[in-house]
PDB file of N, CA and C in Angstrom:
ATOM      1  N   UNK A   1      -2.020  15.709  -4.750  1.00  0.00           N
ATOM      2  CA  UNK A   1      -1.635  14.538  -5.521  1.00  0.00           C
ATOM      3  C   UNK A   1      -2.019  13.252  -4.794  1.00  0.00           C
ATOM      4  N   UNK A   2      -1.980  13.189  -3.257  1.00  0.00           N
ATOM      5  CA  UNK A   2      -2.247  12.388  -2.313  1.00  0.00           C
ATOM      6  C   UNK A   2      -0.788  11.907  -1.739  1.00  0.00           C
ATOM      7  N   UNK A   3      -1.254  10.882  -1.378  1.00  0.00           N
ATOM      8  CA  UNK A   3      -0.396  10.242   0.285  1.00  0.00           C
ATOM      9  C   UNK A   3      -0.524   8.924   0.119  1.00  0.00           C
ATOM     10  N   UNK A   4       0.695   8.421   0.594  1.00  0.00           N
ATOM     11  CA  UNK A   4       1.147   7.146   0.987  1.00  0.00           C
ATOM     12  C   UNK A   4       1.384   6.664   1.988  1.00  0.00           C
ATOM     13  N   UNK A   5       0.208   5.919   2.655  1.00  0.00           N
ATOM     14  CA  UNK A   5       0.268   5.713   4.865  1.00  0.00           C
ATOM     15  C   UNK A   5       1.387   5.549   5.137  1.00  0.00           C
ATOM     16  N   UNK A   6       2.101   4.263   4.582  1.00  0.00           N
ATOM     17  CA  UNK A   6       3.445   4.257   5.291  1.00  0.00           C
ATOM     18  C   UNK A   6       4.546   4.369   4.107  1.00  0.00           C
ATOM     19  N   UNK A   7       5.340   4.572   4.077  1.00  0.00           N
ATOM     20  CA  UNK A   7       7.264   4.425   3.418  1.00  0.00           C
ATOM     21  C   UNK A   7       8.321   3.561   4.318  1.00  0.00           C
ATOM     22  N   UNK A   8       8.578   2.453   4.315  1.00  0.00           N
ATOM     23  CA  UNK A   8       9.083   2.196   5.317  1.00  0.00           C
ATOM     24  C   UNK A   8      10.660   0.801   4.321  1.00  0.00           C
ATOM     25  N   UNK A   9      11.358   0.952   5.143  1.00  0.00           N
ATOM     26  CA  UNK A   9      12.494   0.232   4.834  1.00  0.00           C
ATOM     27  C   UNK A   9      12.485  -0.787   5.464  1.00  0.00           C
ATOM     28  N   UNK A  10      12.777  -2.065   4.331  1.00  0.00           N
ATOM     29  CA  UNK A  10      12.923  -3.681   4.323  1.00  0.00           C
ATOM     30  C   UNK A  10      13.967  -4.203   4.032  1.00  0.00           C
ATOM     31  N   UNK A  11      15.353  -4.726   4.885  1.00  0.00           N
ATOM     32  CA  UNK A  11      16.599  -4.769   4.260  1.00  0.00           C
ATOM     33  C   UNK A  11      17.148  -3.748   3.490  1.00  0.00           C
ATOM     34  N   UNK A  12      17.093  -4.041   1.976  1.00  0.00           N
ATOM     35  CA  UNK A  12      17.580  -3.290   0.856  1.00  0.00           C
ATOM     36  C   UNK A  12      16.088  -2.666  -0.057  1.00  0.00           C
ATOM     37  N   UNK A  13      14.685  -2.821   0.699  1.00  0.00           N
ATOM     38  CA  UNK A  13      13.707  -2.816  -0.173  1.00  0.00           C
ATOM     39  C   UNK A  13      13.228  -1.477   0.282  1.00  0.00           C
ATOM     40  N   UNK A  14      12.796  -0.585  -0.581  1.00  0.00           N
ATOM     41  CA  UNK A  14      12.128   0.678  -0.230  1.00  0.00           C
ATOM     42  C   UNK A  14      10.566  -0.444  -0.291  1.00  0.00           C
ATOM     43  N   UNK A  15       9.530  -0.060   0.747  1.00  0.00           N
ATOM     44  CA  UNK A  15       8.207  -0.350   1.175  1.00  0.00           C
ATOM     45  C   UNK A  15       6.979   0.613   1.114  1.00  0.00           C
ATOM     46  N   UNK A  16       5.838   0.776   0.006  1.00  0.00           N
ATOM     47  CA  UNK A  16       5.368   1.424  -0.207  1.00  0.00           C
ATOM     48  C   UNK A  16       4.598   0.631   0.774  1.00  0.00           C
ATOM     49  N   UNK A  17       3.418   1.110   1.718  1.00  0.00           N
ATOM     50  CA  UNK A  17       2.241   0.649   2.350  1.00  0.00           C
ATOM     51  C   UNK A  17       0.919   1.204   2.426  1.00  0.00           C
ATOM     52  N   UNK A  18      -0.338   0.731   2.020  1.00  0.00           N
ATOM     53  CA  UNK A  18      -1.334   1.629   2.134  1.00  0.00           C
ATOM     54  C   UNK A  18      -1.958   0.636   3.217  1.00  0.00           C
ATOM     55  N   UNK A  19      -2.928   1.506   4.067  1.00  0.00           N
ATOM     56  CA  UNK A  19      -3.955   1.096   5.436  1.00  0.00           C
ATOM     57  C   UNK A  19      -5.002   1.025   4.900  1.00  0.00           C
ATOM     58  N   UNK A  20      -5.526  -0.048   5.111  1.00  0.00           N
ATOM     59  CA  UNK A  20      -7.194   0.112   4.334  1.00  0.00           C
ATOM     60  C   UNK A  20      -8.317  -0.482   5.651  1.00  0.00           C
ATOM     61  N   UNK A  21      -8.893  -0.026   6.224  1.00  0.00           N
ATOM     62  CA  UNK A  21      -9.386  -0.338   7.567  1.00  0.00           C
ATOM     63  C   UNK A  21     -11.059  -0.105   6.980  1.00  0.00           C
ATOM     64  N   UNK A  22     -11.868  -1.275   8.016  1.00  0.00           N
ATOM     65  CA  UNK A  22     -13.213  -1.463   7.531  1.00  0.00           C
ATOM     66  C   UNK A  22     -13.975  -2.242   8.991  1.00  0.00           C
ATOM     67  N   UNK A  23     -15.165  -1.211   8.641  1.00  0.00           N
ATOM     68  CA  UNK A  23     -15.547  -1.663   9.993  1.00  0.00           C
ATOM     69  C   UNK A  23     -16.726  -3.401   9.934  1.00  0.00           C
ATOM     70  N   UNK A  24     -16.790  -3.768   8.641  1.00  0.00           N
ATOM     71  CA  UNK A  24     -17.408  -4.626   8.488  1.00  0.00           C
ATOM     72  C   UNK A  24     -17.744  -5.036   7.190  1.00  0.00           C
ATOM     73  N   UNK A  25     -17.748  -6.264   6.827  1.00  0.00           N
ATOM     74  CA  UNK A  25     -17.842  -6.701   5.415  1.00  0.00           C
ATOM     75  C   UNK A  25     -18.874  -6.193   4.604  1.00  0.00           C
ATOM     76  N   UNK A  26     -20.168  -5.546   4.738  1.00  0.00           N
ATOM     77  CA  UNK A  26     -20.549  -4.927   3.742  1.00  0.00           C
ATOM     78  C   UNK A  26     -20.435  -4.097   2.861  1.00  0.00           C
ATOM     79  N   UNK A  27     -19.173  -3.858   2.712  1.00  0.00           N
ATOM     80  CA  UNK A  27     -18.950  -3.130   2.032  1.00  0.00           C
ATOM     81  C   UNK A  27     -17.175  -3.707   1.152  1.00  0.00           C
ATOM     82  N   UNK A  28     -16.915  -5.143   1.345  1.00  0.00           N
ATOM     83  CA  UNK A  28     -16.119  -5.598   1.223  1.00  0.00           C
ATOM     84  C   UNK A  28     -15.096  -5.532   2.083  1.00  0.00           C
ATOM     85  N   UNK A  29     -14.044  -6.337   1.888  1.00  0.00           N
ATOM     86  CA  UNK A  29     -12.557  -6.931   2.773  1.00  0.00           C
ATOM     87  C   UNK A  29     -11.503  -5.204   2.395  1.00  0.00           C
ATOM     88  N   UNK A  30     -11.259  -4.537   3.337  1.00  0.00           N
ATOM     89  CA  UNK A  30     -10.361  -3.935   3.099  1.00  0.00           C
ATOM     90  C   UNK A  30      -9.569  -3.835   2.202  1.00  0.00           C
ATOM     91  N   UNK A  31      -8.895  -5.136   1.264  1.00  0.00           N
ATOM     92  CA  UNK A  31      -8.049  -4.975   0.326  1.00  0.00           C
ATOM     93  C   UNK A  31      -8.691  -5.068  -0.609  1.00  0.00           C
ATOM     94  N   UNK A  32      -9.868  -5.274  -0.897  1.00  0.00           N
ATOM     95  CA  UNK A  32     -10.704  -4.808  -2.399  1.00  0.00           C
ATOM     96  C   UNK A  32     -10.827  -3.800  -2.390  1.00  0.00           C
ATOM     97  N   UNK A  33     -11.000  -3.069  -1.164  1.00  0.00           N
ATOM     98  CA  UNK A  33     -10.629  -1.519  -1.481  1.00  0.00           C
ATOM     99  C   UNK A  33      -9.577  -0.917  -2.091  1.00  0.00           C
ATOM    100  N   UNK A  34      -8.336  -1.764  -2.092  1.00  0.00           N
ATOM    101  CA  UNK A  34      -7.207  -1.320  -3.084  1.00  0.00           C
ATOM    102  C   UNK A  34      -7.402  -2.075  -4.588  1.00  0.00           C
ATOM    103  N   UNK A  35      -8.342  -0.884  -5.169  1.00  0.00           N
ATOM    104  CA  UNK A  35      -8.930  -1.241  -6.215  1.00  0.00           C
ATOM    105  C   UNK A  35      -7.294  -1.197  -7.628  1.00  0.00           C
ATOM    106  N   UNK A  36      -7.643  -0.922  -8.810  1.00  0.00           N
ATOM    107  CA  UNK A  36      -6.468  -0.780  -9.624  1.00  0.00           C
ATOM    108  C   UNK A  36      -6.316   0.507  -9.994  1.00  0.00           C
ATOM    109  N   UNK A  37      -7.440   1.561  -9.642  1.00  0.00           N
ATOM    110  CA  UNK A  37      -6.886   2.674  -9.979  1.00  0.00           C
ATOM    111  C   UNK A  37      -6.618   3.202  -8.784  1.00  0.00           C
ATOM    112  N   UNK A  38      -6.802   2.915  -7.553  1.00  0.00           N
ATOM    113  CA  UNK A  38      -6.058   3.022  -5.968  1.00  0.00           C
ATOM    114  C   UNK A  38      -4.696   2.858  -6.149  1.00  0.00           C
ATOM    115  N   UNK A  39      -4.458   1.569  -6.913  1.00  0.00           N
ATOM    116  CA  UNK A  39      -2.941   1.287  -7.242  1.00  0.00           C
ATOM    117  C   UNK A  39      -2.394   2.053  -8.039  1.00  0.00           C
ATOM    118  N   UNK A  40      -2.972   2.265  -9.252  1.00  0.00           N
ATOM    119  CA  UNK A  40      -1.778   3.344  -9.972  1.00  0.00           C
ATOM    120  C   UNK A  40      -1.741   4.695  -9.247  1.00  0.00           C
ATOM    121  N   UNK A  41      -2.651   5.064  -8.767  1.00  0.00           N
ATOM    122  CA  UNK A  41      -2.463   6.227  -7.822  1.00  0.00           C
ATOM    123  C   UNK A  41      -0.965   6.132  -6.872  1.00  0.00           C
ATOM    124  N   UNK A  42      -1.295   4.948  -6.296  1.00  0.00           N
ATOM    125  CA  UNK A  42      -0.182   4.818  -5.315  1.00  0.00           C
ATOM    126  C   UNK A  42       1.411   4.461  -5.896  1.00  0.00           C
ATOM    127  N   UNK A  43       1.167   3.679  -7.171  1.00  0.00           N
ATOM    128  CA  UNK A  43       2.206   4.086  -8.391  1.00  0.00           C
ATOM    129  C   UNK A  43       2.817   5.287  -8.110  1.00  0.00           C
ATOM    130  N   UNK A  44       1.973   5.800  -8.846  1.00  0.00           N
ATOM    131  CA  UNK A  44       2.465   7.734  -9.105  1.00  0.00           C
ATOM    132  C   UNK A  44       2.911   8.307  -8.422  1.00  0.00           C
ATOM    133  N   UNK A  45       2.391   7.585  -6.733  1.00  0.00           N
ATOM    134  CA  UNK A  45       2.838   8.251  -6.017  1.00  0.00           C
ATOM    135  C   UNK A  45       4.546   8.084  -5.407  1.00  0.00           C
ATOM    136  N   UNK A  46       4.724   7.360  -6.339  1.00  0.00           N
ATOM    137  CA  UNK A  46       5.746   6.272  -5.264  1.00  0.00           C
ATOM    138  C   UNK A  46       6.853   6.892  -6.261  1.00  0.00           C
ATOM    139  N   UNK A  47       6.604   6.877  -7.281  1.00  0.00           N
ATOM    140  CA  UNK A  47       6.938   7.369  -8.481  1.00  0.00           C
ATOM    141  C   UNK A  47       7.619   8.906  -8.263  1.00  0.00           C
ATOM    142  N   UNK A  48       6.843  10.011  -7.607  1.00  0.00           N
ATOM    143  CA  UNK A  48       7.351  10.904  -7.193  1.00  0.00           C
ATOM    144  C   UNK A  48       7.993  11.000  -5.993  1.00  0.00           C
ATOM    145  N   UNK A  49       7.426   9.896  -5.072  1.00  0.00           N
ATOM    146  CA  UNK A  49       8.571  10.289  -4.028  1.00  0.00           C
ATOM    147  C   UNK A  49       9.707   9.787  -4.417  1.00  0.00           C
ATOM    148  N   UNK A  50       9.907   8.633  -4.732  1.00  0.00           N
ATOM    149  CA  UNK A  50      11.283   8.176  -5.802  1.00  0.00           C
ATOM    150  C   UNK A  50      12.559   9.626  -6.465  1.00  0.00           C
ATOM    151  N   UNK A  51      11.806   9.963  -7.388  1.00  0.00           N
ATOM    152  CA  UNK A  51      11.591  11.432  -7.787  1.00  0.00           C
ATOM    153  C   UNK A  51      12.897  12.622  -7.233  1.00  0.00           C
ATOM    154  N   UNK A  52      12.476  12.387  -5.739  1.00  0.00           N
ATOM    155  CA  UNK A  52      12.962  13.486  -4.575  1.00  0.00           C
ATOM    156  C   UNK A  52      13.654  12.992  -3.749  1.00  0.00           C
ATOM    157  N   UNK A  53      14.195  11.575  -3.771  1.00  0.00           N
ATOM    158  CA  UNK A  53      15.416  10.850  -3.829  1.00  0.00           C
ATOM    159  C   UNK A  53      16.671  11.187  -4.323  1.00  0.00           C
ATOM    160  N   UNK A  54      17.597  11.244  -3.635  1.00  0.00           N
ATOM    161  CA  UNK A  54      19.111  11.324  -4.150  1.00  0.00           C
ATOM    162  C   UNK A  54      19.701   9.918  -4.113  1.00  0.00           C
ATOM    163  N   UNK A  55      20.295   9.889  -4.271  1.00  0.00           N
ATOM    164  CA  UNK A  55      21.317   8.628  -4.590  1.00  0.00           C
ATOM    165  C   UNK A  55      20.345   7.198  -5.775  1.00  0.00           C
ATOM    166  N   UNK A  56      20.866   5.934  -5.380  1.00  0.00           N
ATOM    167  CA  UNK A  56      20.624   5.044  -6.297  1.00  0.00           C
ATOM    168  C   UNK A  56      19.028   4.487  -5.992  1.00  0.00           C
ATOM    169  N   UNK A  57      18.423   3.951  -7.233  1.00  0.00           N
ATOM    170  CA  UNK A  57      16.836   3.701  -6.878  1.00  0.00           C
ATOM    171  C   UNK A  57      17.037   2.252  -6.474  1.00  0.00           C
ATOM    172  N   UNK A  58      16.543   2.071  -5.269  1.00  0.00           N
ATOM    173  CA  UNK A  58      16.590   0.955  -4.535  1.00  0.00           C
ATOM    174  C   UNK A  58      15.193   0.025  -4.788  1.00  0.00           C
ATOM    175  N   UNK A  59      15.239  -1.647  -4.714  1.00  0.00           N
ATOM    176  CA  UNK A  59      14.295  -2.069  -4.875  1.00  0.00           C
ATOM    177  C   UNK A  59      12.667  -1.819  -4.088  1.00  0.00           C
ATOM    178  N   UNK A  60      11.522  -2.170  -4.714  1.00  0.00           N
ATOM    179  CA  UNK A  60      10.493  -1.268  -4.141  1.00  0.00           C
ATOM    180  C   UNK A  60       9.073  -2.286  -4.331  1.00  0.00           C
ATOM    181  N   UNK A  61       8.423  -2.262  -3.376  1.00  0.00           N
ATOM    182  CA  UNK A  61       7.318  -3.556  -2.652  1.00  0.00           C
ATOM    183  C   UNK A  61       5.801  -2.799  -2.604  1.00  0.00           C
ATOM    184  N   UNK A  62       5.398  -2.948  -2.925  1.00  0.00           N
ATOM    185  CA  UNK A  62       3.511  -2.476  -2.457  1.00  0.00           C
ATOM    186  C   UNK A  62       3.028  -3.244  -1.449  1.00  0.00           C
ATOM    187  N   UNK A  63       3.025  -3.094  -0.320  1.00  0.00           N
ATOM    188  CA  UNK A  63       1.918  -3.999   0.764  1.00  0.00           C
ATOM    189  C   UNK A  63       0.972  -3.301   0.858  1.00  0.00           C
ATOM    190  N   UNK A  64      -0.094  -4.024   1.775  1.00  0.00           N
ATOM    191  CA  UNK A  64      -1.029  -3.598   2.246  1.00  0.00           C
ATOM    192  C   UNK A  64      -1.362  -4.133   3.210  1.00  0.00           C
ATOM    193  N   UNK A  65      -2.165  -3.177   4.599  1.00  0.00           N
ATOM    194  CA  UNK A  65      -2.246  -3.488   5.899  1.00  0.00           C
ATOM    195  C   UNK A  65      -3.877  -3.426   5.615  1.00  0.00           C
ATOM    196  N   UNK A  66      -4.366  -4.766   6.029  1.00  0.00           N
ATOM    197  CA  UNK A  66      -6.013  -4.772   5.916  1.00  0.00           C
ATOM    198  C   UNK A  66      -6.457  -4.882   7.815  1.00  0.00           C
ATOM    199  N   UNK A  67      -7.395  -3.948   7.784  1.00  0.00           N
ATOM    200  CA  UNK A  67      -7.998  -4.376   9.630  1.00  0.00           C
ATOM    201  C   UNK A  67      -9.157  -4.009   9.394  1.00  0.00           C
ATOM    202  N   UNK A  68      -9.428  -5.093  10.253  1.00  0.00           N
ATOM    203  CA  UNK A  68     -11.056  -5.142  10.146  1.00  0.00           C
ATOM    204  C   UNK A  68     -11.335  -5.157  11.635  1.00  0.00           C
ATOM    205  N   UNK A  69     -12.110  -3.919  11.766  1.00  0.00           N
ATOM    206  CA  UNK A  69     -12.485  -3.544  13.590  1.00  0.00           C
ATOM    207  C   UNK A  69     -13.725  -4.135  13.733  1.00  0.00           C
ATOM    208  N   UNK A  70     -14.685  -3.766  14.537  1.00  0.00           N
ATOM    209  CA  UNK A  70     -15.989  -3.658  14.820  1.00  0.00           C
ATOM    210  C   UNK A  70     -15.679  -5.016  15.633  1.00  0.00           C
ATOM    211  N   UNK A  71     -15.316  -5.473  15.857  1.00  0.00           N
ATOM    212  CA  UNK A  71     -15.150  -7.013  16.577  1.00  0.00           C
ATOM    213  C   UNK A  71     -14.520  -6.586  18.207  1.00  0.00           C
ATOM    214  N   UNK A  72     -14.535  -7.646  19.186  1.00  0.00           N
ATOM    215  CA  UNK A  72     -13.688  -7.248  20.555  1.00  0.00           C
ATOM    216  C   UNK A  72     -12.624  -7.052  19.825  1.00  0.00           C
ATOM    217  N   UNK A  73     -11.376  -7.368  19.131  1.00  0.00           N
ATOM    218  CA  UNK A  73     -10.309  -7.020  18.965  1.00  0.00           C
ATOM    219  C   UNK A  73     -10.033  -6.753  17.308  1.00  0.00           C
ATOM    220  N   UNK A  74      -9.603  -6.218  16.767  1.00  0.00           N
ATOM    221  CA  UNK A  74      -9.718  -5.938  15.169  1.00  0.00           C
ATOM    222  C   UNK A  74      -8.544  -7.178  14.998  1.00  0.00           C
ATOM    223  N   UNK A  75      -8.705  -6.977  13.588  1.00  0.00           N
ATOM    224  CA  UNK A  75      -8.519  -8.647  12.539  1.00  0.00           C
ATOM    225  C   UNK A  75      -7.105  -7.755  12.105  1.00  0.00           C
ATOM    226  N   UNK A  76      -5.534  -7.826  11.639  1.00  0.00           N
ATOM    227  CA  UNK A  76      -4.624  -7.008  11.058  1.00  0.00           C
ATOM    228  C   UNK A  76      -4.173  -8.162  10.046  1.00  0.00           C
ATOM    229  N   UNK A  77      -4.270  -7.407   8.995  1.00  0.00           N
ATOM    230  CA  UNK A  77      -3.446  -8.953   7.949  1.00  0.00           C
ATOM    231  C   UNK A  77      -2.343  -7.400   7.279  1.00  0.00           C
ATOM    232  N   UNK A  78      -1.471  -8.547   6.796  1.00  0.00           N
ATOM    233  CA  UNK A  78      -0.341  -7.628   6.090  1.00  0.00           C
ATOM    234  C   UNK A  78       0.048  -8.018   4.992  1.00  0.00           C
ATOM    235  N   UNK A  79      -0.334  -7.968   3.759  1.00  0.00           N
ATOM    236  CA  UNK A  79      -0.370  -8.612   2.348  1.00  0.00           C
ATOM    237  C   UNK A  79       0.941  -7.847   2.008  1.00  0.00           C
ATOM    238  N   UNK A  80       1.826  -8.475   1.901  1.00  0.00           N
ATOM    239  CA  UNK A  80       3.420  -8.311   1.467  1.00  0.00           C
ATOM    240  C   UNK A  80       3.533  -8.516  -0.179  1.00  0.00           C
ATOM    241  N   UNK A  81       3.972  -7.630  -0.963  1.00  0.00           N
ATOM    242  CA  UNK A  81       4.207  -7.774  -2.287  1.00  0.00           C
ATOM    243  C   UNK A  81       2.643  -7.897  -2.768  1.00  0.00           C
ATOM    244  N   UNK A  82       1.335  -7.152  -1.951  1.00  0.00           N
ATOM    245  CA  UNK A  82       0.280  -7.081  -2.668  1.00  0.00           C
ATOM    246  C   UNK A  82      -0.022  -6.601  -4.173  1.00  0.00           C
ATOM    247  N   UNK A  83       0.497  -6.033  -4.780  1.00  0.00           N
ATOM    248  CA  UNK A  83       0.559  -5.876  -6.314  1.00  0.00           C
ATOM    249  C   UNK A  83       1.791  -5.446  -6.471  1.00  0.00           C
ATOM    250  N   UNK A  84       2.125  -5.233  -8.118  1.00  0.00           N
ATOM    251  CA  UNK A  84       2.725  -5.174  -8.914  1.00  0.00           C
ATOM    252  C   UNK A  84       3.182  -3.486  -9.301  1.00  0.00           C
ATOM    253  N   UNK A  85       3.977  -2.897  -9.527  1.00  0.00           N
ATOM    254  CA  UNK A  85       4.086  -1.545 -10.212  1.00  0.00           C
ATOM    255  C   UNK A  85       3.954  -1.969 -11.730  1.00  0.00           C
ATOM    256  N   UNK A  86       3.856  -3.434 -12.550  1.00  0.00           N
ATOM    257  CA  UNK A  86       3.996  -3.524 -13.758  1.00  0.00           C
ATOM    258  C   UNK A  86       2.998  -3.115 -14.320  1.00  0.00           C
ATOM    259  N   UNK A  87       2.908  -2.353 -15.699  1.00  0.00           N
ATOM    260  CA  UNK A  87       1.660  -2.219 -16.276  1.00  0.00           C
ATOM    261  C   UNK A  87       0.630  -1.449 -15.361  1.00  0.00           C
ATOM    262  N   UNK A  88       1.199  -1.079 -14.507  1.00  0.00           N
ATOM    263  CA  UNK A  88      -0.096   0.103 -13.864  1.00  0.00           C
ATOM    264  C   UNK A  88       0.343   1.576 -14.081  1.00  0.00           C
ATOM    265  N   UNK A  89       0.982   2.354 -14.951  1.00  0.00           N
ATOM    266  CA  UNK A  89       1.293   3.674 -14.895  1.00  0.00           C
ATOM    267  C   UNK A  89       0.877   3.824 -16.507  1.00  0.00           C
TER     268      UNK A  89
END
């Protein structure tokens, strides 16, 4: 079905996170790689781990961790609330 890099807890926010790492712009910025059907994927996915949850559904965030290596030190950005779950399932 696939995988979700990170799951991670924000206050009261369940944190979906995907890693999108690139060794150089030809091929675009890491987060164009989180195209829209990348996203509903990661929807679905979030969707089932939700799913396999007990208790109450807690609020829930899409980031994304963009790094860009090939440089002396890689580039890390962290796009917080990078999309939407609306209208993507």
């Amino acid at each position: 079905m696939g995988e979700i890099d990170i799951v991670a807890g924000k206050g009261d926010t369940l944190v979906f996170v995907e890693v999108k790492t690139r060794a150089g712009r030809s091929a675009g910025s890491p987060e164009e790689a989180v195209t829209a059907s990348k996203q509903q994927r990661l929807v679905r996915l979030a969707h089932a781990y939700l799913a396999h949850r007990s208790g109450e559904i807690p609020a829930c965030r899409f980031d994304v961790i963009a790094v860009e290596s090939g440089r002396m030190l890689p580039r890390v950005r962290h796009l917080q609330a990078a999309f939407r779950a609306d209208g993507l399932l």
